[in-house]
Protein backbone atom coordinates (compact mmCIF):
# COMPACT_ATOMS: atom_id res chain seq x y z
CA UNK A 1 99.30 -139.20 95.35
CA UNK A 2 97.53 -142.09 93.78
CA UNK A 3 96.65 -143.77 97.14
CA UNK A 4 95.56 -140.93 98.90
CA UNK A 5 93.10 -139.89 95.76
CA UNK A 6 92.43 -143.68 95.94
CA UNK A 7 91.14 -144.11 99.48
CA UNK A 8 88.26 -144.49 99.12
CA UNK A 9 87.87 -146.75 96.50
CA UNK A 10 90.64 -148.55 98.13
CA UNK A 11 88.34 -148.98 100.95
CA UNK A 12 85.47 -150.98 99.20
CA UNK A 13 87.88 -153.10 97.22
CA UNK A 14 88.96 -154.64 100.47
CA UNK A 15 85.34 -154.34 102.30
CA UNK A 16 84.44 -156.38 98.94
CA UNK A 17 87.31 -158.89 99.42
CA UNK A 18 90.23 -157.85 97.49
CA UNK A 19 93.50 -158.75 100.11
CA UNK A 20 96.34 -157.19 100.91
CA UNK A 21 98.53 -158.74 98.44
CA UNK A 22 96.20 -157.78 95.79
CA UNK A 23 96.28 -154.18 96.68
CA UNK A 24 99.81 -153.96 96.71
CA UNK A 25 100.50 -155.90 93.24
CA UNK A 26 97.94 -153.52 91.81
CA UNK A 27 99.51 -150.33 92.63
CA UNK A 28 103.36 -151.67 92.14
CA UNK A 29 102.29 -152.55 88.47
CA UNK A 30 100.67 -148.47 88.09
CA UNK A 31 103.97 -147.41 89.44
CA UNK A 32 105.99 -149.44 87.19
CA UNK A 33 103.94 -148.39 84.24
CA UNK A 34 104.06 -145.10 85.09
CA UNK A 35 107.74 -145.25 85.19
CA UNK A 36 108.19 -147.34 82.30
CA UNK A 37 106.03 -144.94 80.02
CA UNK A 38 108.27 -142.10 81.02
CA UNK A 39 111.52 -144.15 80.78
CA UNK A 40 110.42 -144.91 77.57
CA UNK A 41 110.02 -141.42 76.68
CA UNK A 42 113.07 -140.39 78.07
CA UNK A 43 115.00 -142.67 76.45
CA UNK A 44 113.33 -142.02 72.78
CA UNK A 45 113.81 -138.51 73.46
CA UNK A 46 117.52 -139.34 74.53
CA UNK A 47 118.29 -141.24 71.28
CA UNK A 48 116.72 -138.73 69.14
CA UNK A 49 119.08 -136.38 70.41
CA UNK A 50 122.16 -138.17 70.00
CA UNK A 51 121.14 -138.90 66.44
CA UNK A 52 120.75 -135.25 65.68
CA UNK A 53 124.28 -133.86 67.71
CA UNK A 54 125.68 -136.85 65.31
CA UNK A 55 124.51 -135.46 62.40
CA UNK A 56 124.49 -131.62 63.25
CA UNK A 57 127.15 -131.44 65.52
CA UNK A 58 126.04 -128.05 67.00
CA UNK A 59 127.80 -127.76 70.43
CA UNK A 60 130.69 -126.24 70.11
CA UNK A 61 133.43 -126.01 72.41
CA UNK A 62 135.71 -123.17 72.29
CA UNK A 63 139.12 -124.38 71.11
CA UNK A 64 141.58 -122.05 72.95
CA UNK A 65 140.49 -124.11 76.46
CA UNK A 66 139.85 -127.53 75.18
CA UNK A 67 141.47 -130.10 72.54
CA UNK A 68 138.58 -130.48 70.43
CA UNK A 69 136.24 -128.18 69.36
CA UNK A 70 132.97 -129.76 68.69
CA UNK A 71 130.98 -132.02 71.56
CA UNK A 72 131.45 -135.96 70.73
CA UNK A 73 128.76 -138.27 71.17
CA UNK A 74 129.07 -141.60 70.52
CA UNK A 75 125.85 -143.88 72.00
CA UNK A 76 126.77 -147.56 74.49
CA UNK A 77 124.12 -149.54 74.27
CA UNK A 78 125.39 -150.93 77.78
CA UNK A 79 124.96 -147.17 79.01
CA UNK A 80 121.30 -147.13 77.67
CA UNK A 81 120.83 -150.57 79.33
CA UNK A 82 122.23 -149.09 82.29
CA UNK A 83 120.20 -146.41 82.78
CA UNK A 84 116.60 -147.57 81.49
CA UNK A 85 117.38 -150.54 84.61
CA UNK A 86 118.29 -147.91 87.42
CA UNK A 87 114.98 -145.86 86.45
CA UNK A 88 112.98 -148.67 86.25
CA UNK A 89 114.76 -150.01 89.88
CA UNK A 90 114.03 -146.08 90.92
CA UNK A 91 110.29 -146.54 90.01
CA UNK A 92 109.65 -149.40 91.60
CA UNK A 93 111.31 -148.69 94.78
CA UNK A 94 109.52 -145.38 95.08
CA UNK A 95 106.26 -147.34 94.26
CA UNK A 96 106.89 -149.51 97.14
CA UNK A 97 105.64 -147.56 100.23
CA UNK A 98 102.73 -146.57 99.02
CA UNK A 99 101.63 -149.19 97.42
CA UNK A 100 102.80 -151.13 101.15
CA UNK A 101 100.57 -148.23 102.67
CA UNK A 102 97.51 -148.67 100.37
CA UNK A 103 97.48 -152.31 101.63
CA UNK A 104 97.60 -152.04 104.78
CA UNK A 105 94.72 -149.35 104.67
CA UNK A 106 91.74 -150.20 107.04
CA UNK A 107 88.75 -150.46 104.61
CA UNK A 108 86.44 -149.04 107.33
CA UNK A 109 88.80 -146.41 108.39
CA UNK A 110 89.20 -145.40 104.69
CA UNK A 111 85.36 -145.54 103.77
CA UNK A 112 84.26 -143.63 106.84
CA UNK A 113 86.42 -141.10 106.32
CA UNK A 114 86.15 -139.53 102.95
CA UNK A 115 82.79 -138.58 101.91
């Protein structure tokens, strides 16, 4: 969505000299920090949640089907790892095509047609 908003301005940046490779780093790093802010989030928000189901354990499982009766949580930081790495991997890779897109826009092309 950010390219196509971006056209334009896309455009001059590479009637004004900006490259290819230029265009592309810039909107790989707005992809990865858009990821990374809501990895970030989700993984505050993740933590925050294990803290409180360790302290009030409030699931409950009913005992007659299960063995236990409350929901254990117990945090791996390895998990954590794990996850904040394939989001981030996620991110970028869904970052890449536009971003590949964006630089190989024709600045002409792109000026002439948004107004």
């Amino acid at each position: 969505m950010v390219v196509l908003e971006k056209r334009r301005d896309i455009g001059v940046l590479k009637s004004l000299g900006a490259r290819s490779r230029v265009v592309l780093q810039v909107f790989l790093c707005e992809g990865l920090l858009i990821g990374g802010l809501g990895t970030a989030l989700g993984a505050g928000l993740g933590m925050l949640l294990i803290g409180i189901l360790q302290r009030y354990p409030f699931v409950r499982l009913p005992g007659d089907v299960y063995f236990i009766e409350r929901l254990p949580v117990r945090p791996e930081g390895g998990d954590f790892i794990a996850v904040i790495l394939a989001a981030l991997t996620l991110c970028l890779t869904a970052a890449l095509y536009p971003a590949w897109r964006a630089s190989r826009l024709d600045p002409v092309d792109a000026i002439r047609r948004q107004a």
